[in-house]
C-alpha atoms as a PDB file:
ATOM      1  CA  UNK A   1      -3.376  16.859  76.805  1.00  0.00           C
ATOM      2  CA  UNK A   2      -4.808  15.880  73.425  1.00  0.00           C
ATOM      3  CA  UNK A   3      -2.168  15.049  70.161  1.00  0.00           C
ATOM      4  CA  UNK A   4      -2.376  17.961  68.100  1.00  0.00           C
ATOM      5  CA  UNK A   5      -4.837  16.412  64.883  1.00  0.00           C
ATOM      6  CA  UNK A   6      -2.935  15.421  61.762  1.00  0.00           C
ATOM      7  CA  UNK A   7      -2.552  15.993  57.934  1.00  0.00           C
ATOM      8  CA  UNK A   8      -4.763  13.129  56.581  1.00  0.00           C
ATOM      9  CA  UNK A   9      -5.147  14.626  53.139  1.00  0.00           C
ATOM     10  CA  UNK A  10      -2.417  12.330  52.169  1.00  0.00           C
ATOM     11  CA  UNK A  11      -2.062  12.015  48.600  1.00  0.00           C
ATOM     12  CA  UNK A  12       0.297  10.907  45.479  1.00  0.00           C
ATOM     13  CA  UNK A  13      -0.285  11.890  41.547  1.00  0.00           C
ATOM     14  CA  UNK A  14       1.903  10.173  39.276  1.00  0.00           C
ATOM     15  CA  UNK A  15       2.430  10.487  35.802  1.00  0.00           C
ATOM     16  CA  UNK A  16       4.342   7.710  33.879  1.00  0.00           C
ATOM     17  CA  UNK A  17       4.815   7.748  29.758  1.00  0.00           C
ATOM     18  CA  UNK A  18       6.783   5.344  27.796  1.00  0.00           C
ATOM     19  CA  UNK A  19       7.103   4.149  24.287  1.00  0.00           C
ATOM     20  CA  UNK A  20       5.284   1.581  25.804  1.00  0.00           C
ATOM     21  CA  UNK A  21       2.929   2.694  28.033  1.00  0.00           C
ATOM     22  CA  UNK A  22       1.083   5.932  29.700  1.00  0.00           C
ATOM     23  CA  UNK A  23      -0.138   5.588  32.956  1.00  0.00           C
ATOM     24  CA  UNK A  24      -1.868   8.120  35.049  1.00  0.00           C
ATOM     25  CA  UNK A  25      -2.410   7.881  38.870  1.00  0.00           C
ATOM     26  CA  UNK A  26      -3.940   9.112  41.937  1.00  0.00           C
ATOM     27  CA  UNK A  27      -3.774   7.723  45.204  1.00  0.00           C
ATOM     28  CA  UNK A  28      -5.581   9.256  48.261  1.00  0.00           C
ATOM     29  CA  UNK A  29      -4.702   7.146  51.555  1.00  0.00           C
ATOM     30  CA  UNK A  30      -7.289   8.505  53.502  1.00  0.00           C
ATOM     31  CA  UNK A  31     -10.066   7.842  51.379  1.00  0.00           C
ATOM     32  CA  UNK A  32     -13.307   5.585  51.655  1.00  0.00           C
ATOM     33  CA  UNK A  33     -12.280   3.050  49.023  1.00  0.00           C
ATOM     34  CA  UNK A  34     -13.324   4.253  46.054  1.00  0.00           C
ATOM     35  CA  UNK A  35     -11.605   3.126  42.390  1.00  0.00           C
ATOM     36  CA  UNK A  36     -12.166   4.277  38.782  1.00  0.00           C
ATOM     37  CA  UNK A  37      -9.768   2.174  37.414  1.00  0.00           C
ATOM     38  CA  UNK A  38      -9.866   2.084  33.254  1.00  0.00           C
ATOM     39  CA  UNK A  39      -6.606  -0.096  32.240  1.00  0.00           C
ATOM     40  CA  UNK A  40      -7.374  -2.641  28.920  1.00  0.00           C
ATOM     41  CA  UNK A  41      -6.142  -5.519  31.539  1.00  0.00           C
ATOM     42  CA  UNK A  42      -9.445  -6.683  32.827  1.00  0.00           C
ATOM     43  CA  UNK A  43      -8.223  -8.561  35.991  1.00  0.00           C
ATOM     44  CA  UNK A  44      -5.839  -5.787  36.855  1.00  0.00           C
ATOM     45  CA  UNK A  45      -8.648  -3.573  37.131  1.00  0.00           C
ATOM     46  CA  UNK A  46     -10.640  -6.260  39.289  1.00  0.00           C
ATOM     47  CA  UNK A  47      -7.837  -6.536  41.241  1.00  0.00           C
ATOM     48  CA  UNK A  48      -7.009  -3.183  41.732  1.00  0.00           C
ATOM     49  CA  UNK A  49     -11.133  -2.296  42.932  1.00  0.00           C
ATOM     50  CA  UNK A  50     -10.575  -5.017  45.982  1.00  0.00           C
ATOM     51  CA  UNK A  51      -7.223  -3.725  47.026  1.00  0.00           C
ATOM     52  CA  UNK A  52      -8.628   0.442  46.881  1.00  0.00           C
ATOM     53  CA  UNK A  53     -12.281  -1.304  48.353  1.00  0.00           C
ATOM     54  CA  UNK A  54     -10.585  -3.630  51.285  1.00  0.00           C
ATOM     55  CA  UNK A  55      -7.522  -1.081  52.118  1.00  0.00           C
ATOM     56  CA  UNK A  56      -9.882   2.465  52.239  1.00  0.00           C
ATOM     57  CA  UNK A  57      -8.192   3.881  49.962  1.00  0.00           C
ATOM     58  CA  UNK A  58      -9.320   6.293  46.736  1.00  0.00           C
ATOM     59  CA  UNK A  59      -7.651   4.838  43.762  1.00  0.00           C
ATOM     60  CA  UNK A  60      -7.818   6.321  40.812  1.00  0.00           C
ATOM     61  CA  UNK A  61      -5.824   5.050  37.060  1.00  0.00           C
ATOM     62  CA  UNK A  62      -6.044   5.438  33.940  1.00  0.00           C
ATOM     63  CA  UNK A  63      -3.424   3.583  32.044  1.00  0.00           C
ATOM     64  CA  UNK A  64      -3.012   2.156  28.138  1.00  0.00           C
ATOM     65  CA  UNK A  65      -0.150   0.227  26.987  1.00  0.00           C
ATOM     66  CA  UNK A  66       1.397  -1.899  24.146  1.00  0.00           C
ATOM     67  CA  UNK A  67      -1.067  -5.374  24.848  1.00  0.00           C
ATOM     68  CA  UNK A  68      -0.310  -6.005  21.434  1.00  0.00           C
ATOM     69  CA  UNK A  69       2.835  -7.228  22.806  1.00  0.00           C
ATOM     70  CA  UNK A  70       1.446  -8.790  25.405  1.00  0.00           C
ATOM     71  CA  UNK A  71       0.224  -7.466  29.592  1.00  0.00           C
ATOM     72  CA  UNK A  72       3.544  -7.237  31.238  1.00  0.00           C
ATOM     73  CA  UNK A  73       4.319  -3.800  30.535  1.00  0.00           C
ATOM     74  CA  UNK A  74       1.220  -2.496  31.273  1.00  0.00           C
ATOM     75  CA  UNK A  75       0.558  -4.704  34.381  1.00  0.00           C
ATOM     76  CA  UNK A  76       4.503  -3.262  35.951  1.00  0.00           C
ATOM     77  CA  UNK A  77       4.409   0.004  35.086  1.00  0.00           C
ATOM     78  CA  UNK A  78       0.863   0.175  36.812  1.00  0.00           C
ATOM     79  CA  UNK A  79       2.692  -0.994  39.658  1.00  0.00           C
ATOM     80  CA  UNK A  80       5.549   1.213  39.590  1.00  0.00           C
ATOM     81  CA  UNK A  81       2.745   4.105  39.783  1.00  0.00           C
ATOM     82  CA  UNK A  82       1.201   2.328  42.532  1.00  0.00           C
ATOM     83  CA  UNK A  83       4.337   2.332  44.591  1.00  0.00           C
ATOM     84  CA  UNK A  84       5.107   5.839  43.741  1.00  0.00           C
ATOM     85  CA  UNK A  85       2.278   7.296  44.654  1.00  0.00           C
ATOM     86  CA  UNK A  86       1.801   5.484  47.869  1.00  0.00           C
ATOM     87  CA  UNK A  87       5.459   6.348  48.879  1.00  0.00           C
ATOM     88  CA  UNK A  88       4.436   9.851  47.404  1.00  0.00           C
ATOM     89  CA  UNK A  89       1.503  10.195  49.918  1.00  0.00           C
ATOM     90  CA  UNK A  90       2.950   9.114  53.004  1.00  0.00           C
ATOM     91  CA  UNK A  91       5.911  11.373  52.470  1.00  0.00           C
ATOM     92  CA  UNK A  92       8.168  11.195  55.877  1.00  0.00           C
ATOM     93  CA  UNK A  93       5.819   8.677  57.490  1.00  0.00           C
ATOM     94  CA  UNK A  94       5.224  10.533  60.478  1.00  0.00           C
ATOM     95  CA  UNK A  95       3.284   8.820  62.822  1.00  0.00           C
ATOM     96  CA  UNK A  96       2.244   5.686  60.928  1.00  0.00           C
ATOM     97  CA  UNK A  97       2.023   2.436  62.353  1.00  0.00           C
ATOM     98  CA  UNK A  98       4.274   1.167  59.811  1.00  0.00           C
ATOM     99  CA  UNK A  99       3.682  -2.228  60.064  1.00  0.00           C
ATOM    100  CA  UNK A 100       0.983  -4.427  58.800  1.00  0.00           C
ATOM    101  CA  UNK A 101       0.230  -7.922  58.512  1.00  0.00           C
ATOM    102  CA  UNK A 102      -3.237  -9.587  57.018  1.00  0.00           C
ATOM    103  CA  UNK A 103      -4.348 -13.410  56.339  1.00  0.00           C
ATOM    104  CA  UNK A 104      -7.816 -13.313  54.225  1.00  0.00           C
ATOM    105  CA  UNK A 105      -9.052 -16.573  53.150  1.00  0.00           C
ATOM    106  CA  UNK A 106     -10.759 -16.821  49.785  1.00  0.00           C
ATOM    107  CA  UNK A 107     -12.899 -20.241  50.026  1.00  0.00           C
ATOM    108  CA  UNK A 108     -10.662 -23.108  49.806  1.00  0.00           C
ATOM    109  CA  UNK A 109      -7.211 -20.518  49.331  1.00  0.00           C
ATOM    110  CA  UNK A 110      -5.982 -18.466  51.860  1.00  0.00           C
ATOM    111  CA  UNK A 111      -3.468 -15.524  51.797  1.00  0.00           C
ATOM    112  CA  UNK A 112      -1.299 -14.580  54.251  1.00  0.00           C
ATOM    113  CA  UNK A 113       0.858 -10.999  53.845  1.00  0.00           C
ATOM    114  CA  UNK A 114       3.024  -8.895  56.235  1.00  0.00           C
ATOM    115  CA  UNK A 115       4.533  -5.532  55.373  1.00  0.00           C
ATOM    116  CA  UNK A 116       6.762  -2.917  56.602  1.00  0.00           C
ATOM    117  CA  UNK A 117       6.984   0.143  55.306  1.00  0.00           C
ATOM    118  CA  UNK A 118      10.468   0.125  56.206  1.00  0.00           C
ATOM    119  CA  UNK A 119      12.191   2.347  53.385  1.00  0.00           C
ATOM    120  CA  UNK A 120      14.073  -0.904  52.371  1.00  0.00           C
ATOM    121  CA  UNK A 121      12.600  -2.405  49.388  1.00  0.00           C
ATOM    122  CA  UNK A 122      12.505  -6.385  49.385  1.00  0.00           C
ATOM    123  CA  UNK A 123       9.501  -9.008  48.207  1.00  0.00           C
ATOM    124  CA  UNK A 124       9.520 -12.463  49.449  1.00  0.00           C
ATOM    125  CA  UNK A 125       6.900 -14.234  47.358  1.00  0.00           C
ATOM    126  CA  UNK A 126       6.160 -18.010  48.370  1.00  0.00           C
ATOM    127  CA  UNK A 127       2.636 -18.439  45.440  1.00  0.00           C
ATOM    128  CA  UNK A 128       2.222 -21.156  43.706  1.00  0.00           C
ATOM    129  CA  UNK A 129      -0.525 -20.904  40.577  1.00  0.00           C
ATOM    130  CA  UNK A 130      -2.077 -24.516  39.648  1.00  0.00           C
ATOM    131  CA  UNK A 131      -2.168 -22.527  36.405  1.00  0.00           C
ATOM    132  CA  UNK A 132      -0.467 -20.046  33.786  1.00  0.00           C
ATOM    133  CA  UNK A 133      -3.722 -18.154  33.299  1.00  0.00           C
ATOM    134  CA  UNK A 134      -6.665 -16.630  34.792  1.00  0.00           C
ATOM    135  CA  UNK A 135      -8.542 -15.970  31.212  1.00  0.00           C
ATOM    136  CA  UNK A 136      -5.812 -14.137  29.298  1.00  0.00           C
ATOM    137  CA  UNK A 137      -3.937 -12.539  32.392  1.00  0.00           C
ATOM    138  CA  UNK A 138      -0.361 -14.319  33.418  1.00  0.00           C
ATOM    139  CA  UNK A 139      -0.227 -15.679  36.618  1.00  0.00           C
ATOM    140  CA  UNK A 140       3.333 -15.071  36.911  1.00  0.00           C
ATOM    141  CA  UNK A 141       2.261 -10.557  36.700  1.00  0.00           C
ATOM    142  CA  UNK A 142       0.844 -10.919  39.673  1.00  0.00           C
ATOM    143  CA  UNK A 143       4.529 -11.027  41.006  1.00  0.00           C
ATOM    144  CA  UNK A 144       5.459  -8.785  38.413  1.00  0.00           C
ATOM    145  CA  UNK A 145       3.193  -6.331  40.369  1.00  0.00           C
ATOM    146  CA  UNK A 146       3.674  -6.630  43.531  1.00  0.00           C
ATOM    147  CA  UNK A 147       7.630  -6.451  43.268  1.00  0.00           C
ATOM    148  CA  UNK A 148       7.138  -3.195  41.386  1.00  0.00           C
ATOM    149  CA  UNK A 149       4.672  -1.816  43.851  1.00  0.00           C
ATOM    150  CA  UNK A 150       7.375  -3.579  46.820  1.00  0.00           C
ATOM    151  CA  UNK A 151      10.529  -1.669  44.983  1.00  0.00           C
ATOM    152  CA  UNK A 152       8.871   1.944  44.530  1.00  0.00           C
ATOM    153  CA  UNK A 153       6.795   1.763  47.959  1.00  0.00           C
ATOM    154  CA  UNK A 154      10.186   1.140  49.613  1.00  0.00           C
ATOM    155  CA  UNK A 155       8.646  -1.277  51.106  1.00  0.00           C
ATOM    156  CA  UNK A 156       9.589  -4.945  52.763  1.00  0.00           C
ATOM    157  CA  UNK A 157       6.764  -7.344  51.812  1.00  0.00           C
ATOM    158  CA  UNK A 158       5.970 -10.887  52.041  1.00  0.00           C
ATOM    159  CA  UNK A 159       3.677 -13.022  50.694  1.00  0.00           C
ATOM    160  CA  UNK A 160       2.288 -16.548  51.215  1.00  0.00           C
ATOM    161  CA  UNK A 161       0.029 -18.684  49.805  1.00  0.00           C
ATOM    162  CA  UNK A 162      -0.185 -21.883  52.029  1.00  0.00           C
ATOM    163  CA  UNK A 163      -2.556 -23.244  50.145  1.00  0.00           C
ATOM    164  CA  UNK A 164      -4.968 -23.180  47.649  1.00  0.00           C
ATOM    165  CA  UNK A 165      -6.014 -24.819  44.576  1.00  0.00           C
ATOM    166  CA  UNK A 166      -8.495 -21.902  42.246  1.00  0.00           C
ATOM    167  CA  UNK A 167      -6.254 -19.585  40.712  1.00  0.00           C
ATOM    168  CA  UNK A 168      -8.587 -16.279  41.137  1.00  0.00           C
ATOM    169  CA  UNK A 169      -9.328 -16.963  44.117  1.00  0.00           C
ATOM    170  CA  UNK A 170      -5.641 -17.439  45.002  1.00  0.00           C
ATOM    171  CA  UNK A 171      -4.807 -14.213  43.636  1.00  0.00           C
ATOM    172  CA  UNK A 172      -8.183 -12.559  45.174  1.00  0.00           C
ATOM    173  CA  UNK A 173      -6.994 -13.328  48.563  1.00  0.00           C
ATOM    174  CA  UNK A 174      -3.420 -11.898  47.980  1.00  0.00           C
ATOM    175  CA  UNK A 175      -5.030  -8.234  46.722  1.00  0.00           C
ATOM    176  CA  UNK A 176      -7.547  -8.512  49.982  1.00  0.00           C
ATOM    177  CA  UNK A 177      -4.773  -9.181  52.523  1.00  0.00           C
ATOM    178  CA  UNK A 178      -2.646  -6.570  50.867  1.00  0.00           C
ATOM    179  CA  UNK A 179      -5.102  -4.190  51.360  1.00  0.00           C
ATOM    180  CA  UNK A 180      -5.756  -5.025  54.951  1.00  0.00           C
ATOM    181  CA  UNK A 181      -2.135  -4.799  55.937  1.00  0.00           C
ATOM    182  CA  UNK A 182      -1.632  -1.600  53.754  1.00  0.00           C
ATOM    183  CA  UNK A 183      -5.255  -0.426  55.742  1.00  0.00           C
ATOM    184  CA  UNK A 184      -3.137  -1.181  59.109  1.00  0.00           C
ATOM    185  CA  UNK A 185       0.414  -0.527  58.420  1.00  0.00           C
ATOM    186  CA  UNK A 186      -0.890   3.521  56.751  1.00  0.00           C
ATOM    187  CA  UNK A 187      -3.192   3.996  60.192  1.00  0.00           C
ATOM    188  CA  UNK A 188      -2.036   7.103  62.172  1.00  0.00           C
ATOM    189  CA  UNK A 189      -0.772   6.430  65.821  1.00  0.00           C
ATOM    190  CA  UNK A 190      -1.427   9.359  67.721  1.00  0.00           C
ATOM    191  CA  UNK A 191       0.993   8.223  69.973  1.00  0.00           C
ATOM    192  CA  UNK A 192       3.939   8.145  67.624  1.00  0.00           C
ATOM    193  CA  UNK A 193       5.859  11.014  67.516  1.00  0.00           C
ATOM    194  CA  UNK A 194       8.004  11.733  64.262  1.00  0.00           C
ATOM    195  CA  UNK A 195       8.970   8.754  62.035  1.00  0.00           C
ATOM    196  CA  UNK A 196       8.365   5.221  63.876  1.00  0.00           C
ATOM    197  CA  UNK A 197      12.297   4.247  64.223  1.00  0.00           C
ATOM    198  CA  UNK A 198      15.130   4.385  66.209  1.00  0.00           C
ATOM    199  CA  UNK A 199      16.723   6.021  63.468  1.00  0.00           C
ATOM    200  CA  UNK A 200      14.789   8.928  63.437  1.00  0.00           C
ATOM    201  CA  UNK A 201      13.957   8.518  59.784  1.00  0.00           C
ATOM    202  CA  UNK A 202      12.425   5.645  57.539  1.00  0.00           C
END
């Protein structure tokens, strides 16, 4: 007897406005991997067109922000909306895999994440940038990011960068191998029945 087919018009819209920023949002897990991402942070929006290309999702953000100041609040809150709208979309998590894991090499750097979309927020984060920079984009936002995507996700993620010496590429190959364990850890198991836990409940 065949699983009866699921919902896979999973989606999350979220609005976030600040005094500092305004951020708009939509996330559609079961996409193709299409972005239209318009942020004034130029490598965020790089970034952000591997992870919706490489994961198969439909990303979608418009965001502006006080880069006056300087990227950070821009570069978080995008990632707060990020992590909302995936944890948004997935909802109770029926049938997902849940887990994901994902080591993409980027020529000489290589990138090596695991995830659980566990409910329990945590980010280990073992990256080391040669630099402070990639053109005028911190190095250090990158963790910024992910540890506001990690926090409103709910998810458990790590991240390593054995090695690697180019820091785009370094951060290239962490957004790539996101994606791919996102891509795996989303999937529907038509096997699973209700959340995947003993508990009952993620």
């Amino acid at each position: 007897m065949s699983a009866e087919p699921r919902n896979l018009s999973r989606r999350g819209d979220i609005r976030r406005k600040t005094h500092e920023t305004d951020v708009e949002l939509s996330l559609l897990v079961d996409g193709q991997g299409a972005a239209d991402i318009q942020s004034p942070v130029g490598f965020l929006n790089h970034m952000l067109t591997l992870l919706a290309r490489h994961s198969l999702m439909d990303l979608r953000v418009k965001a502006s922000g006080d880069t006056g100041v300087d990227l950070h609040h821009t570069v978080e809150d995008v990632g707060i909306c990020l992590g909302q709208a995936l944890d948004k979309a997935l909802g109770a998590k029926e049938g997902i895999t849940r887990f994901g894991s994902a080591a993409v090499p980027m020529d000489e750097a290589l990138a090596e994440v695991s995830l659980d979309l566990s409910g329990r927020p945590f980010l280990v984060y073992n990256v080391k940038f040669p630099g402070e920079r990639i053109g005028d984009f911190e190095t250090q936002l990158v963790n910024e990011f992910l540890q506001a995507v990690a926090t409103h996700a709910r998810m458990t993620l790590h991240i390593g960068v054995p090695y690697g010496s180019n820091d785009h590429h370094i951060a290239e190959a962490i957004f790539k191998a996101l994606a791919r364990a996102l891509k795996a850890a989303v999937a529907i198991d038509p096997r699973v029945s209700g959340a995947p836990s003993t508990k009952g409940i993620l």
